[in-house]
PDB file of N, CA and C in Angstrom:
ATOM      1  N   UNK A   1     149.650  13.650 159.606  1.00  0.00           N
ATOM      2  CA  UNK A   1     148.347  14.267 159.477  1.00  0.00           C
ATOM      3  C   UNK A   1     148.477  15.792 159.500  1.00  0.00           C
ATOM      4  N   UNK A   2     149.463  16.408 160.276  1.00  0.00           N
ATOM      5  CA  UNK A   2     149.852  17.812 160.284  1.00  0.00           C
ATOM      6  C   UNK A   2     149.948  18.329 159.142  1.00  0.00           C
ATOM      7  N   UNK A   3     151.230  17.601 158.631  1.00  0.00           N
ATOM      8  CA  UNK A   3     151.281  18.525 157.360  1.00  0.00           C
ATOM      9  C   UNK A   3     150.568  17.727 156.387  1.00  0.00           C
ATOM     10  N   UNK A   4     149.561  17.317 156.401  1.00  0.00           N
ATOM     11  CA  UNK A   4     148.638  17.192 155.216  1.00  0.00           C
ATOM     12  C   UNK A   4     147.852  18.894 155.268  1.00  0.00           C
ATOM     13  N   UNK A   5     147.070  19.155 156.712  1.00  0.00           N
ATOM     14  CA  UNK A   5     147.025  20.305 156.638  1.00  0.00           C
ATOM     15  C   UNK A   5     147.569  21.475 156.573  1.00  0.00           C
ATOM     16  N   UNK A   6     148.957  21.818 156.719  1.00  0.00           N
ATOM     17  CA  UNK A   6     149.960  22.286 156.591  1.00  0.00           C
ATOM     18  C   UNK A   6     149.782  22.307 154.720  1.00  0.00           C
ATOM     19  N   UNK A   7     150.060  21.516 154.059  1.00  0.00           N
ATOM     20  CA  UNK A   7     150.056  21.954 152.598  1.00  0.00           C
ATOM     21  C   UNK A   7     148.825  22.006 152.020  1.00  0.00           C
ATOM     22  N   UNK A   8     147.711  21.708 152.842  1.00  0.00           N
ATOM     23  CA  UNK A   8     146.187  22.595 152.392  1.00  0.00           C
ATOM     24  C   UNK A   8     146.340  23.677 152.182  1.00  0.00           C
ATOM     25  N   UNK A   9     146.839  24.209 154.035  1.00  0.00           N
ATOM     26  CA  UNK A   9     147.001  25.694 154.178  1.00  0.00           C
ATOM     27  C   UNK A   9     147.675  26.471 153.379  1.00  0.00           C
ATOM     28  N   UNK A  10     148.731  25.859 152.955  1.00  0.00           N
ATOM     29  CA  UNK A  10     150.039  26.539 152.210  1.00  0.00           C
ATOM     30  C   UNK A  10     149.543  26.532 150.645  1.00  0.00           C
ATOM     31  N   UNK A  11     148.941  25.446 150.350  1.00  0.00           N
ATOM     32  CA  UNK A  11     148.010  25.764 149.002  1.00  0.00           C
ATOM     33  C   UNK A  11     147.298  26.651 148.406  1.00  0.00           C
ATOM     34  N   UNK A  12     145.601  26.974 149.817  1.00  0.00           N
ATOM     35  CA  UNK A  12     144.832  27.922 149.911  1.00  0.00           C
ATOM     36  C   UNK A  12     145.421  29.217 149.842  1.00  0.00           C
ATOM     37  N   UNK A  13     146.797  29.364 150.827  1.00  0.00           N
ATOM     38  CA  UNK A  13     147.281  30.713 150.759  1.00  0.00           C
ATOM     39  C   UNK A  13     148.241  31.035 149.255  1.00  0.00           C
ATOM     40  N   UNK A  14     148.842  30.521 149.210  1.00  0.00           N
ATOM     41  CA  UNK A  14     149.281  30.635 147.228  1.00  0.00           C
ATOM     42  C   UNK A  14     148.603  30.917 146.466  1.00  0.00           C
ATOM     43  N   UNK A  15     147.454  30.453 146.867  1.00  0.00           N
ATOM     44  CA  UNK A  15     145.934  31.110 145.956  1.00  0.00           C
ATOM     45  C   UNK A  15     145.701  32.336 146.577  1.00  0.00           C
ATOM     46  N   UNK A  16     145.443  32.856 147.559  1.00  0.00           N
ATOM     47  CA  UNK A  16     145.460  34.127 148.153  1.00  0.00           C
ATOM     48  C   UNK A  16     146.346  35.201 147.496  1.00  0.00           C
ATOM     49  N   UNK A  17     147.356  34.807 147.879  1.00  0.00           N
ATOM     50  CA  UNK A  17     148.379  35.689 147.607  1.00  0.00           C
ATOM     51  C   UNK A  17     148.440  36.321 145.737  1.00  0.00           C
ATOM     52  N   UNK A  18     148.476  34.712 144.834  1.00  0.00           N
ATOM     53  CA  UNK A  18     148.118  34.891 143.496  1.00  0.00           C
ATOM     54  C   UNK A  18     147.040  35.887 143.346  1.00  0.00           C
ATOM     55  N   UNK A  19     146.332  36.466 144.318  1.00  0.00           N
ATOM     56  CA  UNK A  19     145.048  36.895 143.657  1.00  0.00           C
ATOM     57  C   UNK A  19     145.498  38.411 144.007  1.00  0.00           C
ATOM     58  N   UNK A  20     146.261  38.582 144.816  1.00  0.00           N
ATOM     59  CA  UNK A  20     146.456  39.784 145.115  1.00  0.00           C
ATOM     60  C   UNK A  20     146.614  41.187 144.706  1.00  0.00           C
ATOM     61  N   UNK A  21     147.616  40.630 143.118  1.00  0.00           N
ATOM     62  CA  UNK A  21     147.781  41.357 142.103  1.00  0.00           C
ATOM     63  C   UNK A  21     146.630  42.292 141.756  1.00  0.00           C
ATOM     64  N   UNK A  22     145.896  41.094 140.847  1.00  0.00           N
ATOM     65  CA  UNK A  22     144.641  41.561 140.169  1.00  0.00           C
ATOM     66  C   UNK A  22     143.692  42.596 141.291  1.00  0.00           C
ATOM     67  N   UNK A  23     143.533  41.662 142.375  1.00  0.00           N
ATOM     68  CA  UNK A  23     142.395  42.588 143.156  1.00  0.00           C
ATOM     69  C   UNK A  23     143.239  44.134 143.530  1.00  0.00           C
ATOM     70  N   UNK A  24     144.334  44.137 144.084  1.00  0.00           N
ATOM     71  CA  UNK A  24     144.550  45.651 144.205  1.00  0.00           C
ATOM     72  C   UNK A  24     144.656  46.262 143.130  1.00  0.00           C
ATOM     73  N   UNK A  25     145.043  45.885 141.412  1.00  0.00           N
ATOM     74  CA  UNK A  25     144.554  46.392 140.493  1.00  0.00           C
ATOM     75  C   UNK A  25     143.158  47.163 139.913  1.00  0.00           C
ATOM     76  N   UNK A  26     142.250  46.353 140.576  1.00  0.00           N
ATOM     77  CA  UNK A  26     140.828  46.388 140.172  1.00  0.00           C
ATOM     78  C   UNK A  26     140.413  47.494 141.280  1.00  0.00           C
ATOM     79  N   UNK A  27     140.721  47.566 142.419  1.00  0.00           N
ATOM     80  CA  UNK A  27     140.550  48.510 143.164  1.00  0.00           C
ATOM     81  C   UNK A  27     141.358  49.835 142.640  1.00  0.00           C
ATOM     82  N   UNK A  28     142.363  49.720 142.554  1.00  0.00           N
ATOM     83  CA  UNK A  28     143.093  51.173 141.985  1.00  0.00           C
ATOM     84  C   UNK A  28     141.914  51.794 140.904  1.00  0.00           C
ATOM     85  N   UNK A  29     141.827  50.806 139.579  1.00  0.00           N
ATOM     86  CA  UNK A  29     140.930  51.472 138.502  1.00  0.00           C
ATOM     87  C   UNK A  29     139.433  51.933 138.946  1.00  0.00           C
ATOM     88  N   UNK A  30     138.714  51.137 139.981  1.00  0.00           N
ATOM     89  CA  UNK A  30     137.516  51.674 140.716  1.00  0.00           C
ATOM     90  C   UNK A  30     137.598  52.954 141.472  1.00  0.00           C
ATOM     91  N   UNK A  31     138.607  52.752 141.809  1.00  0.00           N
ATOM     92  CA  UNK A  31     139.199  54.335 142.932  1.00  0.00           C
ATOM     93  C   UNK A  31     139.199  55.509 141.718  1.00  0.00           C
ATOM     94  N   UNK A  32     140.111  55.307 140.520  1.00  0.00           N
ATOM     95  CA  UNK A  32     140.022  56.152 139.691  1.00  0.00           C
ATOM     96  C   UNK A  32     138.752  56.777 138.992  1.00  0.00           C
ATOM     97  N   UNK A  33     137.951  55.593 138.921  1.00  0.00           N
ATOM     98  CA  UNK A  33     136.606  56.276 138.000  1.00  0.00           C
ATOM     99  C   UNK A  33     135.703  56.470 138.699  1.00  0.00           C
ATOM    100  N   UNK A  34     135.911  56.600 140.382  1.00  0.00           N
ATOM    101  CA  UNK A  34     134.792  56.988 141.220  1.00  0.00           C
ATOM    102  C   UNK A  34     135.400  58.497 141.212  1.00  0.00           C
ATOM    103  N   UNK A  35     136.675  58.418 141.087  1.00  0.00           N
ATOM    104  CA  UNK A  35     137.254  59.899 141.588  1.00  0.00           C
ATOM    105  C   UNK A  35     137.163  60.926 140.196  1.00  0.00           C
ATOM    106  N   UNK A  36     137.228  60.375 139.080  1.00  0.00           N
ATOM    107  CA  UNK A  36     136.331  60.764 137.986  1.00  0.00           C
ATOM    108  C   UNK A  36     135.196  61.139 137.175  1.00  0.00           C
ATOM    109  N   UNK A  37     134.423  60.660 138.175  1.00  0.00           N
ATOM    110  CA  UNK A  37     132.626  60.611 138.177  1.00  0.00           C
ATOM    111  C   UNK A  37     132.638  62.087 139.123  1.00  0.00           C
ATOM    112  N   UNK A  38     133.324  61.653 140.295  1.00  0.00           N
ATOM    113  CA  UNK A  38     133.076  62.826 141.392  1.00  0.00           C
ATOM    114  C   UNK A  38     133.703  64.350 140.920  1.00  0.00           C
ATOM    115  N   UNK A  39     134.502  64.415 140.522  1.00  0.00           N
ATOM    116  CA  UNK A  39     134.947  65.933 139.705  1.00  0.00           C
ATOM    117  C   UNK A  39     134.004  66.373 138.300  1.00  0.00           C
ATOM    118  N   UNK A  40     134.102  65.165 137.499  1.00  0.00           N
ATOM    119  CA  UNK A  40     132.830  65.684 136.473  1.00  0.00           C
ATOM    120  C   UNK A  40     131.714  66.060 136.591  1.00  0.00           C
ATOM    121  N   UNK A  41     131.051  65.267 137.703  1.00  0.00           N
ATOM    122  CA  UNK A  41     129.833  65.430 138.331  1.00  0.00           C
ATOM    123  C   UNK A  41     129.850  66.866 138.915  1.00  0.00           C
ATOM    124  N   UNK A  42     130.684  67.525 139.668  1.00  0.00           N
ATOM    125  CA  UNK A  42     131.031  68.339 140.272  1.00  0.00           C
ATOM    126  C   UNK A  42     130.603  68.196 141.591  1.00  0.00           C
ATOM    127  N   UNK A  43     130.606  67.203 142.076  1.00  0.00           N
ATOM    128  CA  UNK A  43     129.951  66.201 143.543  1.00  0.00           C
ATOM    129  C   UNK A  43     130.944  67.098 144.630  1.00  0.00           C
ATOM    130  N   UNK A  44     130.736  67.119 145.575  1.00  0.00           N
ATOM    131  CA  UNK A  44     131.232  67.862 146.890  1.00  0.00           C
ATOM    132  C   UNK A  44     130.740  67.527 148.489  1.00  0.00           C
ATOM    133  N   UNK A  45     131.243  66.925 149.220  1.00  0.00           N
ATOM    134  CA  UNK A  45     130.763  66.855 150.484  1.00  0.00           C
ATOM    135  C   UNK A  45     129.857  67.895 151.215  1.00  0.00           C
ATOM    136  N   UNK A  46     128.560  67.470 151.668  1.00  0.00           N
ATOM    137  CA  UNK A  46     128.190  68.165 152.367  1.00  0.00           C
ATOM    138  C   UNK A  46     128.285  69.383 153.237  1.00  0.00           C
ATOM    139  N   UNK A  47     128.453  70.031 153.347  1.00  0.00           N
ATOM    140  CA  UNK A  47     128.873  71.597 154.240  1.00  0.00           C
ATOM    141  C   UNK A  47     128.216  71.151 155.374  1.00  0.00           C
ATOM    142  N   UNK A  48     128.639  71.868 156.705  1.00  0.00           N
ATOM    143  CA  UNK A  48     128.230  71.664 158.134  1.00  0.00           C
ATOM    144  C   UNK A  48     126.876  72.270 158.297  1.00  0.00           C
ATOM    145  N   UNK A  49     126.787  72.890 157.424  1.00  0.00           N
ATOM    146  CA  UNK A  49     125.205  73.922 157.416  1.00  0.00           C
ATOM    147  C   UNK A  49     123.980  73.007 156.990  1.00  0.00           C
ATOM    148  N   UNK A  50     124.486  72.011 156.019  1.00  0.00           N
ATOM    149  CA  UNK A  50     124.197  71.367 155.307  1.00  0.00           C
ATOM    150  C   UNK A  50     123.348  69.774 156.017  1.00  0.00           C
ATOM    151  N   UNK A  51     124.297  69.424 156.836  1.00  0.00           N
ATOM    152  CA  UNK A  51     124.279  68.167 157.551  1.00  0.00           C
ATOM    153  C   UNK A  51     123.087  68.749 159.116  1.00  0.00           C
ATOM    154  N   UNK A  52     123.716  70.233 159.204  1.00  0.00           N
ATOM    155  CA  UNK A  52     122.460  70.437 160.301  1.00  0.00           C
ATOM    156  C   UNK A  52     120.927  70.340 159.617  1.00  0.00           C
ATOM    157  N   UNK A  53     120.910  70.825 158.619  1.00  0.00           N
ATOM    158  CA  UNK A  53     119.618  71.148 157.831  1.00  0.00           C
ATOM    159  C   UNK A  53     118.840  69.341 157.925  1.00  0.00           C
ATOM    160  N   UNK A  54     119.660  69.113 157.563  1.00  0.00           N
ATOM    161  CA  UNK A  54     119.261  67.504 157.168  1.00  0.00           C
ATOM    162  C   UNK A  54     118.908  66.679 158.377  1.00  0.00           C
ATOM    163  N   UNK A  55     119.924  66.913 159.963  1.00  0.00           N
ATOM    164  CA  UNK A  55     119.004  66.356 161.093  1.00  0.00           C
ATOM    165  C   UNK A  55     117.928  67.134 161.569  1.00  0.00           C
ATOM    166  N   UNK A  56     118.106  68.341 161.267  1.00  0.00           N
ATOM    167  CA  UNK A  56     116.341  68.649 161.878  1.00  0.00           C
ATOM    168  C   UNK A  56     115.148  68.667 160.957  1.00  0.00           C
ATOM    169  N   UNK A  57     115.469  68.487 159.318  1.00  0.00           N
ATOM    170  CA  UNK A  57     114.327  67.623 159.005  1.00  0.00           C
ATOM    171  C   UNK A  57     114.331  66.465 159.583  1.00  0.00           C
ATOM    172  N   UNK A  58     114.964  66.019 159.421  1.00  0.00           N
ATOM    173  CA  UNK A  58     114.994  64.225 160.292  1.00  0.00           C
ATOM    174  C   UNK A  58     114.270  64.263 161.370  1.00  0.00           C
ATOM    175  N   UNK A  59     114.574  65.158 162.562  1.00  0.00           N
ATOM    176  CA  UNK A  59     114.009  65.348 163.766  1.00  0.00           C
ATOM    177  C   UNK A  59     112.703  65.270 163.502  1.00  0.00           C
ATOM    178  N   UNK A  60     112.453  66.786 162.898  1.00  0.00           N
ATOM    179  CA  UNK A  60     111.353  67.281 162.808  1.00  0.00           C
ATOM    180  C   UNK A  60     110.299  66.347 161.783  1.00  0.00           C
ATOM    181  N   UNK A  61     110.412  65.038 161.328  1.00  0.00           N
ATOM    182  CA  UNK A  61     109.556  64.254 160.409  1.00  0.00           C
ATOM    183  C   UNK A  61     109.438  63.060 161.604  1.00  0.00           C
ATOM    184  N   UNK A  62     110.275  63.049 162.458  1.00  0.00           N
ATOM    185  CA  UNK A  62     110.030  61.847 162.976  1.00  0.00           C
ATOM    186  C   UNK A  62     109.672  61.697 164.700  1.00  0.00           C
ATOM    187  N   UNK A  63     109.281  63.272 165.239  1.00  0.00           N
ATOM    188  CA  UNK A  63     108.683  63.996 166.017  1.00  0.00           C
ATOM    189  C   UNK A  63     107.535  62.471 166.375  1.00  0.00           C
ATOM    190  N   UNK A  64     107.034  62.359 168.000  1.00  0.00           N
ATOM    191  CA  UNK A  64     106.004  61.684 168.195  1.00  0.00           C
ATOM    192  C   UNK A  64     104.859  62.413 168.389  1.00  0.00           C
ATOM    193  N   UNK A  65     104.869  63.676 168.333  1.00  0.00           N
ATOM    194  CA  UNK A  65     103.733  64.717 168.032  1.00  0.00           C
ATOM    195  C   UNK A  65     103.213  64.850 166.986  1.00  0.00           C
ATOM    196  N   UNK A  66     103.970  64.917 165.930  1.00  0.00           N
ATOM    197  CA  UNK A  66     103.339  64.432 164.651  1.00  0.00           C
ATOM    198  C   UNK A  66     102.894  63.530 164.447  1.00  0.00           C
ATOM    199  N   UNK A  67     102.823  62.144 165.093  1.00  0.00           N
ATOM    200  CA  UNK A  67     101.896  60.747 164.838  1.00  0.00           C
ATOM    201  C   UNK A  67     100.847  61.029 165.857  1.00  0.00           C
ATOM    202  N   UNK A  68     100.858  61.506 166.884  1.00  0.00           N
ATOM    203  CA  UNK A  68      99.763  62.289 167.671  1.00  0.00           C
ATOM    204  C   UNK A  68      98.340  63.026 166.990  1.00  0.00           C
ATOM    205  N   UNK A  69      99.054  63.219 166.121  1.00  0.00           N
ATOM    206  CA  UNK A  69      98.134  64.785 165.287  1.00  0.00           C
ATOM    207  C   UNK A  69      97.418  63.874 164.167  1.00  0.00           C
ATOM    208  N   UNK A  70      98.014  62.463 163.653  1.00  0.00           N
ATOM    209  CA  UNK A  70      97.682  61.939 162.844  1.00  0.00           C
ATOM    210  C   UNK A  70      95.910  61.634 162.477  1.00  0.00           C
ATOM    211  N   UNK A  71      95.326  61.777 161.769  1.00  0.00           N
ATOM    212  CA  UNK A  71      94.277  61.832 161.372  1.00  0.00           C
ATOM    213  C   UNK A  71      93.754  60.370 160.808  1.00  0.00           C
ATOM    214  N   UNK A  72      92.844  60.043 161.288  1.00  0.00           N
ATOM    215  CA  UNK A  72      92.354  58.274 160.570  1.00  0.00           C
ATOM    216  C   UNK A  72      92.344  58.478 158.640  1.00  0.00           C
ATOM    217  N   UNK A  73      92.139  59.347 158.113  1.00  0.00           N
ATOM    218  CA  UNK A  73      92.561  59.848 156.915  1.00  0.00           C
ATOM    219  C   UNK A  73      93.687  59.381 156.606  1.00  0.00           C
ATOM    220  N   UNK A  74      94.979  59.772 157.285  1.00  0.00           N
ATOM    221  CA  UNK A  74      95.874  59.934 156.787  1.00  0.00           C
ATOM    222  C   UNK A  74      96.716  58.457 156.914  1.00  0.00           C
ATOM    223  N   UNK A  75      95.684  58.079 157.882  1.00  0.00           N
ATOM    224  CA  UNK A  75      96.618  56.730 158.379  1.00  0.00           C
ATOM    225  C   UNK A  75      95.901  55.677 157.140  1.00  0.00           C
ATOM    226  N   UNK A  76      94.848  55.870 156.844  1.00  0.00           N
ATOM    227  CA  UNK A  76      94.321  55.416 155.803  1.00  0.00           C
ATOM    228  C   UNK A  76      94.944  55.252 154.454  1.00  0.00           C
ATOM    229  N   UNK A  77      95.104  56.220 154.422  1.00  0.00           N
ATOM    230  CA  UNK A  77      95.952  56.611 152.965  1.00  0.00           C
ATOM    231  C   UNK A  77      97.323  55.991 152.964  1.00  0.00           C
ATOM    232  N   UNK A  78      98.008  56.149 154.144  1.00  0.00           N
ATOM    233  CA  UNK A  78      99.353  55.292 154.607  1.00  0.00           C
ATOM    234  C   UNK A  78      99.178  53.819 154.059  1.00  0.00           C
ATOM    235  N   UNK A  79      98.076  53.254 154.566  1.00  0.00           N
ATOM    236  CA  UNK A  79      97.861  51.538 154.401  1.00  0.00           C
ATOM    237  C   UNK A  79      97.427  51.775 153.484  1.00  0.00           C
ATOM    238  N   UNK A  80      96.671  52.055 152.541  1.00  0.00           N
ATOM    239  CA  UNK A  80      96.466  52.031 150.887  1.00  0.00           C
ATOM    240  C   UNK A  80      97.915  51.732 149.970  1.00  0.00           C
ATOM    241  N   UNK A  81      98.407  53.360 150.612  1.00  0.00           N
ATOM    242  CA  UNK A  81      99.927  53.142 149.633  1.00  0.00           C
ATOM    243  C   UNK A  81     100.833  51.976 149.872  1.00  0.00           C
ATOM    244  N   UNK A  82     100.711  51.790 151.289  1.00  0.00           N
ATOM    245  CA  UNK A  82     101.640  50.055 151.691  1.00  0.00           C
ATOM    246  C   UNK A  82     100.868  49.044 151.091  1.00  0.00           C
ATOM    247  N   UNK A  83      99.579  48.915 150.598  1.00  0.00           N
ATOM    248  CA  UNK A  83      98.876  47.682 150.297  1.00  0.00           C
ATOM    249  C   UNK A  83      99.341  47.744 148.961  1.00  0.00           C
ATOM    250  N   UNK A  84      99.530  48.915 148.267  1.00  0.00           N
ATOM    251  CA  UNK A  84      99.954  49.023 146.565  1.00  0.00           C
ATOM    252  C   UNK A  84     101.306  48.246 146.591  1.00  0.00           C
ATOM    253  N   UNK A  85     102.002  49.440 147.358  1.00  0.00           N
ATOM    254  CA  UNK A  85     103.525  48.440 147.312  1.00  0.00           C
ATOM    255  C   UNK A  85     103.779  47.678 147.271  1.00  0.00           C
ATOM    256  N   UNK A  86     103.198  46.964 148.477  1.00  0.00           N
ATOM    257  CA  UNK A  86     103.543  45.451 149.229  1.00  0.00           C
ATOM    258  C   UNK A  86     103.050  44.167 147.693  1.00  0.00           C
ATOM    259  N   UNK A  87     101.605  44.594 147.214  1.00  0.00           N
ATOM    260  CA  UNK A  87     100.831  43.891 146.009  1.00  0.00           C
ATOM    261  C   UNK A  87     102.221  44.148 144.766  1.00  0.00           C
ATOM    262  N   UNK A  88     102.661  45.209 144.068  1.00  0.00           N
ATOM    263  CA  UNK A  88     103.820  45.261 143.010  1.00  0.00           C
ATOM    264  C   UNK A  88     104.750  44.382 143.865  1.00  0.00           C
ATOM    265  N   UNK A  89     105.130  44.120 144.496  1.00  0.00           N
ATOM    266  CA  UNK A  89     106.071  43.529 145.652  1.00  0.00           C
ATOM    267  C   UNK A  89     105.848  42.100 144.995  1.00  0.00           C
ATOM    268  N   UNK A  90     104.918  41.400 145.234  1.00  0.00           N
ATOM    269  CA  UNK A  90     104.519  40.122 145.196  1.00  0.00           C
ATOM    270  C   UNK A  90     103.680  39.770 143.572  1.00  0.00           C
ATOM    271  N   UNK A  91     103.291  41.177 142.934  1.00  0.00           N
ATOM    272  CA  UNK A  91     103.301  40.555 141.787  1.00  0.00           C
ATOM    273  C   UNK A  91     104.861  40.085 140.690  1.00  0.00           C
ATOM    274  N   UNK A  92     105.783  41.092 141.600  1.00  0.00           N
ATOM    275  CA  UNK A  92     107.066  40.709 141.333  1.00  0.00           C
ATOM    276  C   UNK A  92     107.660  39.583 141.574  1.00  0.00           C
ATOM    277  N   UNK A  93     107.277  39.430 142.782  1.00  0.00           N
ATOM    278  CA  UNK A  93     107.586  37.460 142.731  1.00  0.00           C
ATOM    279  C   UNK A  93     107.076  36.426 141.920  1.00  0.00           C
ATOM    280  N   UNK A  94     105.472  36.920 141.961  1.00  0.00           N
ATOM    281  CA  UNK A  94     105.652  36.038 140.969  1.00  0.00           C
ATOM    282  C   UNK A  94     105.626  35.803 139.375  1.00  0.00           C
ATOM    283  N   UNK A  95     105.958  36.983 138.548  1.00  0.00           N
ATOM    284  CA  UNK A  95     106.722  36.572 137.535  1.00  0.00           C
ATOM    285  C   UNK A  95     108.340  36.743 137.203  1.00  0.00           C
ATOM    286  N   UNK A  96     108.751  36.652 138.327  1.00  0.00           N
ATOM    287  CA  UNK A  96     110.338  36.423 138.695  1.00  0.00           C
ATOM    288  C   UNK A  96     110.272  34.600 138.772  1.00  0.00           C
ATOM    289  N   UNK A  97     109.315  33.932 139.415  1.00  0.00           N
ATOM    290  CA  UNK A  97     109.322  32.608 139.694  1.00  0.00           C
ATOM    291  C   UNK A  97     108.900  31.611 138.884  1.00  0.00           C
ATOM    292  N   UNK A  98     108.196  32.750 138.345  1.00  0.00           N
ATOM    293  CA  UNK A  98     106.949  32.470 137.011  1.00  0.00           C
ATOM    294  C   UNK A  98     106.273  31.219 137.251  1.00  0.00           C
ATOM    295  N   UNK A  99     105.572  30.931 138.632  1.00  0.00           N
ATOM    296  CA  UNK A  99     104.434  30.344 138.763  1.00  0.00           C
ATOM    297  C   UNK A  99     103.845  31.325 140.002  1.00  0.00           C
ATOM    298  N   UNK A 100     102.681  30.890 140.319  1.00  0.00           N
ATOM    299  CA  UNK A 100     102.225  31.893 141.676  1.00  0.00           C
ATOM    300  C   UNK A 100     102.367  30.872 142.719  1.00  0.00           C
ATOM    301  N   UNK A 101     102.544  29.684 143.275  1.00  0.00           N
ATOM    302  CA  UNK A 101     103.022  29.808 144.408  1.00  0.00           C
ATOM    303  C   UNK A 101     104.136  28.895 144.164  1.00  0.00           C
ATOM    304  N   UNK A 102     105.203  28.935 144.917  1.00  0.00           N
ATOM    305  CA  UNK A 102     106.412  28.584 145.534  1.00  0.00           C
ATOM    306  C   UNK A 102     107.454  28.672 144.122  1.00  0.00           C
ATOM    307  N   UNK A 103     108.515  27.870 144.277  1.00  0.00           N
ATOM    308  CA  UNK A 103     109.510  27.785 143.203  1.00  0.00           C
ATOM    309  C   UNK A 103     109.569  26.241 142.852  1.00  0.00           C
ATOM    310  N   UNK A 104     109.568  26.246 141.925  1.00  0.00           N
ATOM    311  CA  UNK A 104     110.248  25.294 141.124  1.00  0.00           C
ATOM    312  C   UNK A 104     111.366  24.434 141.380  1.00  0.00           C
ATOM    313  N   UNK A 105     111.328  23.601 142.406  1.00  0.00           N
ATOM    314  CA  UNK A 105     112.578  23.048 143.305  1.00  0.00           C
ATOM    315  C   UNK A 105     112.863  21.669 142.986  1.00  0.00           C
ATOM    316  N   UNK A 106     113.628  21.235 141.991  1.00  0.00           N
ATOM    317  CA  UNK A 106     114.024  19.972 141.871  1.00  0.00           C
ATOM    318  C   UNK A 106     114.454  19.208 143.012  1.00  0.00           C
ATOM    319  N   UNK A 107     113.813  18.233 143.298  1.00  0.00           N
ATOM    320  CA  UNK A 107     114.820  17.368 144.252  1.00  0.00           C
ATOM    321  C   UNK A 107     115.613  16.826 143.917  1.00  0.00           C
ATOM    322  N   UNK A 108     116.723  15.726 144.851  1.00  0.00           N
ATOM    323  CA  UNK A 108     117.625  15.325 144.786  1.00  0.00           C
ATOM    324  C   UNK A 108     117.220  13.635 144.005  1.00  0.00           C
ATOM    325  N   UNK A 109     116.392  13.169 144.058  1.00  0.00           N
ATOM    326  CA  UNK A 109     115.621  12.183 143.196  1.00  0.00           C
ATOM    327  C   UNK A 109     115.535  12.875 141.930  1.00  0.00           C
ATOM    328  N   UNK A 110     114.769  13.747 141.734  1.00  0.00           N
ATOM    329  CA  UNK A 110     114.993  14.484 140.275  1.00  0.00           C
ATOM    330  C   UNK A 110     116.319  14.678 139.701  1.00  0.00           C
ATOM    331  N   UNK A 111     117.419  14.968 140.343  1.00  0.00           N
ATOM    332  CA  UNK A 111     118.611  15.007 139.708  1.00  0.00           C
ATOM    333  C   UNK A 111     118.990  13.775 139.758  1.00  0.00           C
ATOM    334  N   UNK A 112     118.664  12.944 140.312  1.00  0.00           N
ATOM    335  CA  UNK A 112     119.733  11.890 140.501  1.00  0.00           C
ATOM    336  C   UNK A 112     119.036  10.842 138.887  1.00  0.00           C
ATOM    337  N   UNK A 113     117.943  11.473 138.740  1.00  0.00           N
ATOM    338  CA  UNK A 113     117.410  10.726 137.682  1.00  0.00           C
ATOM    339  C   UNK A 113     117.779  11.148 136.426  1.00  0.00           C
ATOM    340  N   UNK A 114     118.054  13.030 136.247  1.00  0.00           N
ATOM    341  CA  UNK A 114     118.873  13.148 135.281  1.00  0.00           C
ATOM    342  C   UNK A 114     120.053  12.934 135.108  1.00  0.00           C
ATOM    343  N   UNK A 115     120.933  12.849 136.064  1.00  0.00           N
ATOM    344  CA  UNK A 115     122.318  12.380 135.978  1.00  0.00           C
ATOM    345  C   UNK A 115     122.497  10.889 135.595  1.00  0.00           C
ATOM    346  N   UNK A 116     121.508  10.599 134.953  1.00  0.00           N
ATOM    347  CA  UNK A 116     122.130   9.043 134.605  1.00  0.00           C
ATOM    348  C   UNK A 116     121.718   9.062 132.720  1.00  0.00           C
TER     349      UNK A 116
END
């Protein structure tokens, strides 16, 4: 019974190993045309000046004094724009599903009836 699993294992991993080639191939050429995109682009890491700027907007947007100050206006306008979203959201479902409610789910009686 051991080595039945024993030459599973030794199977599965031959397949592993076979694959090895290709995938560090496919990574090398991804490495290349990201590192190609990034010089053409003329892309550059952030500067330290850069990364400060960016947490104290952060800070400063997400302050609990500023939801303090908030105005029934504004909170208004907040749930409007989430009610738009959320609605494109779900009109997206359903002509992704292309019925309006649920999916289209064959059962296992349904297949078993086409499989014959």
């Amino acid at each position: 019974m051991a080595t039945k699993y024993l030459s599973c294992a030794q199977h599965y991993l031959n397949k592993l190993i076979a694959l090895k080639q290709p995938v560090c191939y496919n990574a090398k050429v991804a490495a290349e045309i990201v590192k190609q995109v990034y010089t053409k682009e003329g892309m550059a890491f952030p500067t330290g000046a850069q990364l400060a700027e960016a947490q104290k907007t952060i800070e400063q947007t997400l302050k609990i004094q500023n939801l303090r100050n908030l105005t029934f206006k504004d909170a208004a306008k907040g749930g409007v724009l989430f009610a738009e979203i959320y609605t494109f959201f779900l009109i997206g479902e359903i002509v992704g599903r292309r019925n309006l409610v649920g999916y289209n789910v064959k059962t296992s009686t349904e297949d078993a009836a086409h499989a014959h």
